[in-house]
N, C-alpha and C. Protein backbone atom coordinates (compact mmCIF):
# COMPACT_ATOMS: atom_id res chain seq x y z
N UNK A 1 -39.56 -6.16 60.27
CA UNK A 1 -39.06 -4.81 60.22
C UNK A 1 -40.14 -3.83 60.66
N UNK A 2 -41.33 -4.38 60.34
CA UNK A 2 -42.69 -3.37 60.33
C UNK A 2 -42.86 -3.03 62.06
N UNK A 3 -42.56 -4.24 62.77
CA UNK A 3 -42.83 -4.44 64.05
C UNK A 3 -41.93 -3.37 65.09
N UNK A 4 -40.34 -3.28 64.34
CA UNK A 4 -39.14 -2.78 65.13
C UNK A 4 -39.77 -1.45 64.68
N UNK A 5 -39.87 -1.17 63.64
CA UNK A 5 -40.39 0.15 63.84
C UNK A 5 -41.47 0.69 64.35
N UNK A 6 -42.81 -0.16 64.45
CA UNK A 6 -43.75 0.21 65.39
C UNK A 6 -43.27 0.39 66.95
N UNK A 7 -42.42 -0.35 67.48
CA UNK A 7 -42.05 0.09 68.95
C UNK A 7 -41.15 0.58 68.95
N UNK A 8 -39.84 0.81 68.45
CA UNK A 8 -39.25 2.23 68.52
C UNK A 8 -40.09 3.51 68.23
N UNK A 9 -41.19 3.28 67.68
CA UNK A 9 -41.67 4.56 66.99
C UNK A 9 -42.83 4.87 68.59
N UNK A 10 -43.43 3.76 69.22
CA UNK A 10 -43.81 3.87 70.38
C UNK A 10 -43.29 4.28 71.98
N UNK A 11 -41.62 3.56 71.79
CA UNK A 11 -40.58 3.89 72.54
C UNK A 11 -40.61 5.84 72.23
N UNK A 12 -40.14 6.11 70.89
CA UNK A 12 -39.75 7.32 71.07
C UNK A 12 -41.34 8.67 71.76
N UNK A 13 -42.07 7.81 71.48
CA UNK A 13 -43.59 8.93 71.79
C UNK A 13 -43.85 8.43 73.44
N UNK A 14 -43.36 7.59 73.85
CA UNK A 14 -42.98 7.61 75.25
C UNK A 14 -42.21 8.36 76.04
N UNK A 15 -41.45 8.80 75.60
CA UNK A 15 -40.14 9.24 75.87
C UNK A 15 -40.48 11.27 75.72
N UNK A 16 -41.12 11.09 74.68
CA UNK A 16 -41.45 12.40 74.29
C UNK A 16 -42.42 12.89 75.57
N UNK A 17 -43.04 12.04 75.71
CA UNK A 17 -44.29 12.54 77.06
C UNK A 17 -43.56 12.96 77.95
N UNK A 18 -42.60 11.80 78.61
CA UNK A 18 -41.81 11.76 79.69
C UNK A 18 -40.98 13.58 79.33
N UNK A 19 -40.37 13.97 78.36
CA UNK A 19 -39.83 15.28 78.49
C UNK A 19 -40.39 16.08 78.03
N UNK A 20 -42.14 16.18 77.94
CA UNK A 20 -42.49 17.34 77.71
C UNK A 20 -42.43 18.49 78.30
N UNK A 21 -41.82 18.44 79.58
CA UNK A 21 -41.74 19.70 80.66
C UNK A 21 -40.78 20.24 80.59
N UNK A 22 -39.65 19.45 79.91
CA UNK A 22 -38.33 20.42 79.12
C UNK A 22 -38.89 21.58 78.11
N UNK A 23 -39.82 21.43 77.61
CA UNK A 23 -39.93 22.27 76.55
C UNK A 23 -40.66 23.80 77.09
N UNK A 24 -41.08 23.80 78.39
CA UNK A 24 -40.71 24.97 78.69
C UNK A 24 -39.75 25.79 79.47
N UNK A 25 -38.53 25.17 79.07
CA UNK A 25 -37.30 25.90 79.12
C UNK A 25 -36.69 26.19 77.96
N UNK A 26 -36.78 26.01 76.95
CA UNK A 26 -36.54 25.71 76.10
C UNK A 26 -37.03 27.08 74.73
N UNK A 27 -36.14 27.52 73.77
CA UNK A 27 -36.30 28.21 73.05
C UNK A 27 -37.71 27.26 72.14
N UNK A 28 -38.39 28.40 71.02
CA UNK A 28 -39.14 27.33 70.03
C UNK A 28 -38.43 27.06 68.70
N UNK A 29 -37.07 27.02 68.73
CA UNK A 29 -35.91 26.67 67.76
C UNK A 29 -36.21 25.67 66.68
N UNK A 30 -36.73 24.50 67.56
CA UNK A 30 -37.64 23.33 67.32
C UNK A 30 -38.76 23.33 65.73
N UNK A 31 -39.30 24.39 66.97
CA UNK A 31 -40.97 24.54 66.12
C UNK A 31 -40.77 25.12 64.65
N UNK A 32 -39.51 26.37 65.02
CA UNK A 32 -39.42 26.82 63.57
C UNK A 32 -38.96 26.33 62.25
N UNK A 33 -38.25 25.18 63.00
CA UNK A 33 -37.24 24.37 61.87
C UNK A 33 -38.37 23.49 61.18
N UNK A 34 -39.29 23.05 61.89
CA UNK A 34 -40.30 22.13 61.58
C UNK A 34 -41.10 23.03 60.57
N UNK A 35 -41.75 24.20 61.11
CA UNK A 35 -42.04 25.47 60.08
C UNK A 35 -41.45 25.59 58.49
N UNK A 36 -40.39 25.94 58.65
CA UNK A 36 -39.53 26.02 57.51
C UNK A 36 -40.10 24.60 56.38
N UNK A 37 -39.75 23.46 56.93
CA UNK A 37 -40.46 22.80 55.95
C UNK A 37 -41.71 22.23 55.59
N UNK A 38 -42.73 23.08 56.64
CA UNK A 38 -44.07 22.90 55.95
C UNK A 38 -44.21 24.05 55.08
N UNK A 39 -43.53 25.05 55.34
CA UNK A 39 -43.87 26.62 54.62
C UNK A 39 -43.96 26.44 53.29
N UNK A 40 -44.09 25.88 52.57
CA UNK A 40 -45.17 25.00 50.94
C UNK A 40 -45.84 24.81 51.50
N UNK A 41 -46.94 24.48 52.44
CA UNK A 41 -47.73 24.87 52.11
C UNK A 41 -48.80 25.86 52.20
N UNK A 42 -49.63 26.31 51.92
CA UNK A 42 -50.96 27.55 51.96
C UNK A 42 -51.27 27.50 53.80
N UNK A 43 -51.57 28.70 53.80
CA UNK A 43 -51.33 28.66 55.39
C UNK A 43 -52.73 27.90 55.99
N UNK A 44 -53.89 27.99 55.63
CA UNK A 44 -55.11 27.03 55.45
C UNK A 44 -54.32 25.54 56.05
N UNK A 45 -53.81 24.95 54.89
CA UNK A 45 -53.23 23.48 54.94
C UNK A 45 -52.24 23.43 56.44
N UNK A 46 -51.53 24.72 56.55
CA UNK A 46 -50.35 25.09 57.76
C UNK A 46 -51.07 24.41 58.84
N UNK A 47 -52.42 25.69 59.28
CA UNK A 47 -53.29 25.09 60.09
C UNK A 47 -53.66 24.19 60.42
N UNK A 48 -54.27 23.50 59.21
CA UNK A 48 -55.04 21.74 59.66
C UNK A 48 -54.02 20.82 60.40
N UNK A 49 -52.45 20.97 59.18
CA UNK A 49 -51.66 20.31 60.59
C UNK A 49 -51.61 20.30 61.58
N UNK A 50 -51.11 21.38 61.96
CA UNK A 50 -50.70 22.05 63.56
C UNK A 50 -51.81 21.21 64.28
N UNK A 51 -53.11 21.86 63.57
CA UNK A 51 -54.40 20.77 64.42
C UNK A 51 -54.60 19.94 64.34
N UNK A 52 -53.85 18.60 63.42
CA UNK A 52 -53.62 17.76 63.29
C UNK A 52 -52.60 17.00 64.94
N UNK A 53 -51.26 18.09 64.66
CA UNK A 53 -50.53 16.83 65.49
C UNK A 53 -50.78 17.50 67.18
N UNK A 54 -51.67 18.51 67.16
CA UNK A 54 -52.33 19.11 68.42
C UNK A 54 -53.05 17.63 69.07
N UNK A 55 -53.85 17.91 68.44
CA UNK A 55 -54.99 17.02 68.70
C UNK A 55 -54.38 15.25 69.21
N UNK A 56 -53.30 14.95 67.79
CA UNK A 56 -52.34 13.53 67.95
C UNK A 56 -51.54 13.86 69.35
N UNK A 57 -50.98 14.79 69.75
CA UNK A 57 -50.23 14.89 71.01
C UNK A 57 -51.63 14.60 72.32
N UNK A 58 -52.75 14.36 72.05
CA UNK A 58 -53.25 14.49 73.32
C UNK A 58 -53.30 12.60 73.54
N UNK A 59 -53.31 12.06 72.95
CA UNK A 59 -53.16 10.62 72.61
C UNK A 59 -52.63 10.29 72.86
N UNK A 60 -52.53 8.65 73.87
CA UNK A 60 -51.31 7.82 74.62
C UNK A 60 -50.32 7.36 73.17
N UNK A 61 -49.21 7.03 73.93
CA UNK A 61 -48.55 6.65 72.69
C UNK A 61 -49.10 5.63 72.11
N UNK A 62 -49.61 4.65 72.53
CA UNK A 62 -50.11 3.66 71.78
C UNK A 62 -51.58 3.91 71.32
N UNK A 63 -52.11 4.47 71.45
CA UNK A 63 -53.19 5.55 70.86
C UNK A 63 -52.69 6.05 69.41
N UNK A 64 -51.54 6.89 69.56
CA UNK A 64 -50.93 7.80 68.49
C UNK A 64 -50.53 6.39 67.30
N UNK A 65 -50.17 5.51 68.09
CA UNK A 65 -49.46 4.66 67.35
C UNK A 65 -50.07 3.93 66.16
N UNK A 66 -51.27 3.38 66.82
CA UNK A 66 -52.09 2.91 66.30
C UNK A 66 -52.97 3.62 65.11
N UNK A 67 -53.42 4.46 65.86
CA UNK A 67 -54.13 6.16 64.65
C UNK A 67 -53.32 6.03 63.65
N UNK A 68 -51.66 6.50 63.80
CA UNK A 68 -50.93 6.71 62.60
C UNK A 68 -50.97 5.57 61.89
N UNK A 69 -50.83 4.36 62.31
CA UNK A 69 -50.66 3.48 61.40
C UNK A 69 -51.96 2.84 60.54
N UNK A 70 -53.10 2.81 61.24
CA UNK A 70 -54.31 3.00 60.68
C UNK A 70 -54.75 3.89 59.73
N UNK A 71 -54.68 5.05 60.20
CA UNK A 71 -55.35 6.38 59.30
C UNK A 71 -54.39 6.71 58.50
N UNK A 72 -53.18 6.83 58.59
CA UNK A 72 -51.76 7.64 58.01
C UNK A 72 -50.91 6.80 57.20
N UNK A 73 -51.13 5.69 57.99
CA UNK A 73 -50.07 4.83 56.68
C UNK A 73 -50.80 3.64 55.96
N UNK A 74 -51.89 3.57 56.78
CA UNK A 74 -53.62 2.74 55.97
C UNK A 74 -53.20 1.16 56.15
N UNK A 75 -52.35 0.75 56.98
CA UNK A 75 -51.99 -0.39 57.03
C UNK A 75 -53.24 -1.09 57.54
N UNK A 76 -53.83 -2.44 57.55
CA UNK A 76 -54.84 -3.24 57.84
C UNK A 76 -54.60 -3.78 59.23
N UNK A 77 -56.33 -4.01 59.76
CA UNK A 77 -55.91 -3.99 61.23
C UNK A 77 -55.09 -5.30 61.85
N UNK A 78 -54.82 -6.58 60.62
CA UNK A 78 -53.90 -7.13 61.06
C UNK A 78 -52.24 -6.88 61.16
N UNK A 79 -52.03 -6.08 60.52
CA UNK A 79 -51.14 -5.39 59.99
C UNK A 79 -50.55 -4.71 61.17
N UNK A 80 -51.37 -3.95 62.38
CA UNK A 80 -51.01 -3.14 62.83
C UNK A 80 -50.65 -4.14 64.04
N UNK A 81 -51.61 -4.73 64.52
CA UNK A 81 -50.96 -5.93 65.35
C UNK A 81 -50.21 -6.31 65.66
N UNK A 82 -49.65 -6.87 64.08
CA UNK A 82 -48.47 -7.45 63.86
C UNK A 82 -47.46 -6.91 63.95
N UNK A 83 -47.25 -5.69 63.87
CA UNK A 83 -46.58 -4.13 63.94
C UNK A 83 -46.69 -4.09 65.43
N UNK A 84 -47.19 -3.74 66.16
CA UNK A 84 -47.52 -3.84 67.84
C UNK A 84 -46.93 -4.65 68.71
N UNK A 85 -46.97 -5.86 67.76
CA UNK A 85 -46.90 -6.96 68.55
C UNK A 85 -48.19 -7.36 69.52
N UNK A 86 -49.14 -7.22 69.54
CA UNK A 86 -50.37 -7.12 70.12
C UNK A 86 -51.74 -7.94 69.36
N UNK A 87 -52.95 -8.61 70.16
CA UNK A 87 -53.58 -9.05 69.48
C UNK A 87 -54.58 -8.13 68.85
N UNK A 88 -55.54 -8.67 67.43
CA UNK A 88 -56.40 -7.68 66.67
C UNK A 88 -57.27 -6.84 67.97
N UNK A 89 -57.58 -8.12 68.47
CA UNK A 89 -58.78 -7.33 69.63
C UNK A 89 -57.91 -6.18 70.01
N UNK A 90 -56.86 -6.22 70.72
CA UNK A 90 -56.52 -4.88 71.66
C UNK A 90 -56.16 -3.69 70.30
N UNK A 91 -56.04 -3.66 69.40
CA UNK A 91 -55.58 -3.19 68.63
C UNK A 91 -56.84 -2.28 68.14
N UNK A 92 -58.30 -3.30 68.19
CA UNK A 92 -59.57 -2.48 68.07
C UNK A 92 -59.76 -1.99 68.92
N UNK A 93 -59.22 -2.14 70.04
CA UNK A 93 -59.75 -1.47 71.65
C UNK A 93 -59.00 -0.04 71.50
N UNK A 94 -57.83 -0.40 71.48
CA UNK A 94 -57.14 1.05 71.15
C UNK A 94 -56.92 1.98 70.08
N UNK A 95 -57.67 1.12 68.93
CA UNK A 95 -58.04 2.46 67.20
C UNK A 95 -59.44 3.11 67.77
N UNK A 96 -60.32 2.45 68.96
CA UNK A 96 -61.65 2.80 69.06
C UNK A 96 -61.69 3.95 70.11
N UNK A 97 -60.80 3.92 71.06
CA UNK A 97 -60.72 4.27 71.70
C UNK A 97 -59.68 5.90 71.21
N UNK A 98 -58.77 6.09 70.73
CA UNK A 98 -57.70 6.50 69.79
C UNK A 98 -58.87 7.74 68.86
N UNK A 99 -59.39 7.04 68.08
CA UNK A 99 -61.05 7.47 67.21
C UNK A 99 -61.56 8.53 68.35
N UNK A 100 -62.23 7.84 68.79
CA UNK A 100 -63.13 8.82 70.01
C UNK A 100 -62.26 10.17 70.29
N UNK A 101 -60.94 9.88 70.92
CA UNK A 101 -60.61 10.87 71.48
C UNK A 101 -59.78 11.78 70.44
N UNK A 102 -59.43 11.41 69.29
CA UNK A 102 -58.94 12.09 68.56
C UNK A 102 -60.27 13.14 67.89
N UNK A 103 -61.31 12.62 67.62
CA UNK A 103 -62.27 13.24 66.61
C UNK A 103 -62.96 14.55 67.86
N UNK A 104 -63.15 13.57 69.36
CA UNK A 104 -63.63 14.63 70.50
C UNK A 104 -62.78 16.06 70.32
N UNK A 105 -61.11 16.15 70.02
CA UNK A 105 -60.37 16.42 70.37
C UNK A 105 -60.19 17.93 69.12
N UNK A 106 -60.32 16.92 67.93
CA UNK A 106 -59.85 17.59 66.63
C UNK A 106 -61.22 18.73 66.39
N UNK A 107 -62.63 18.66 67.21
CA UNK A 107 -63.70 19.46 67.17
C UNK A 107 -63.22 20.91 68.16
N UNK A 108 -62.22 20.77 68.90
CA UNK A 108 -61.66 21.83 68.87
C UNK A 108 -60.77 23.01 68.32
N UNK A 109 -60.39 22.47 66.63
CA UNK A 109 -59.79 23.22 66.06
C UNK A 109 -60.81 23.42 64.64
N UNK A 110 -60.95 24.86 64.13
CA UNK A 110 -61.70 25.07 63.39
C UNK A 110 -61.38 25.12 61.99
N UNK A 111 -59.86 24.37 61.93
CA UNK A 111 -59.66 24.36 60.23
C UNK A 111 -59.82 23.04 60.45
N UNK A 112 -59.83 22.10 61.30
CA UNK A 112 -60.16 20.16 61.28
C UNK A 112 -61.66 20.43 61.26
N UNK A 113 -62.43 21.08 61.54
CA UNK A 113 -63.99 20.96 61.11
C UNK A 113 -64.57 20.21 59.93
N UNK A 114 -64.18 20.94 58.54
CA UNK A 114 -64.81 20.78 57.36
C UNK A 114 -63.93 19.21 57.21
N UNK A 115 -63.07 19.33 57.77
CA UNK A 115 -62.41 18.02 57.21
C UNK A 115 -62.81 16.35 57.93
N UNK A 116 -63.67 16.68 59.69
CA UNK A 116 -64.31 15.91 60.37
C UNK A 116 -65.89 15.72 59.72
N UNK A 117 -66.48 17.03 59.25
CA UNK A 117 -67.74 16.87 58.73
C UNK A 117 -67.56 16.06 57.52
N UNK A 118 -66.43 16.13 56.60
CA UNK A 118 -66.59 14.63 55.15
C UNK A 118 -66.31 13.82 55.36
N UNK A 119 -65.82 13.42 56.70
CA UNK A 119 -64.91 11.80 57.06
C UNK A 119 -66.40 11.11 57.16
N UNK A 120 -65.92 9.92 56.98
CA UNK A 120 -67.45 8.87 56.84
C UNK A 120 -67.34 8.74 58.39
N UNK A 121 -66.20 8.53 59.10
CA UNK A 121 -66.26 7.76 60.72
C UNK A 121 -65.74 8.70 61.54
């Protein structure tokens, strides 16, 4: 089950790339609805997201894929593999790679700062 949802969940962030150029036609109807239910929390926390899935949108899908399931849902790196369908090695190739460009990435937003300076990695 872990697996079908790792590649639908890869399928759909494929797919998302492929129509990101719809979205500037497009009202931000979207963005606000998504708004509405972060609005709990403190606008501080608002921020870090936003720079959160900023930063996750610059990431191949299997980049994103991997990150989330590593960092976000803490699954083990056999785990994610197995989820992938992919071997451990490529799986370190692409959390390492994923790492790099997420942390390069997230030093551009200044509420992910304090939160890159306590991460151990």
């Amino acid at each position: 089950m872990c697996s079908i949802a790792a590649t639908t969940a890869r399928n759909v962030l494929r797919t998302r790339i492929r129509r990101r150029w719809i979205r500037s036609f497009s009202d931000s109807a979207e963005e606000q609805r998504c708004e509405r239910a972060a609005s709990c929390l403190d606008p501080v926390a608002r921020r870090a997201l936003r720079g959160v899935y900023a930063t996750l949108s610059v990431l191949s899908d299997n980049e994103q894929a991997v990150f989330a399931l590593r960092h976000i849902d803490g699954m083990a790196l056999r785990e994610v593999a197995s989820a992938c369908q992919v071997s451990v090695a490529t799986i370190k190739r692409w959390l390492d790679r994923a790492e790099r460009r997420f942390h390069a990435n997230a030093r551009r937003h200044p509420e992910l700062t304090q939160w890159l300076e306590s991460s151990a990695r």
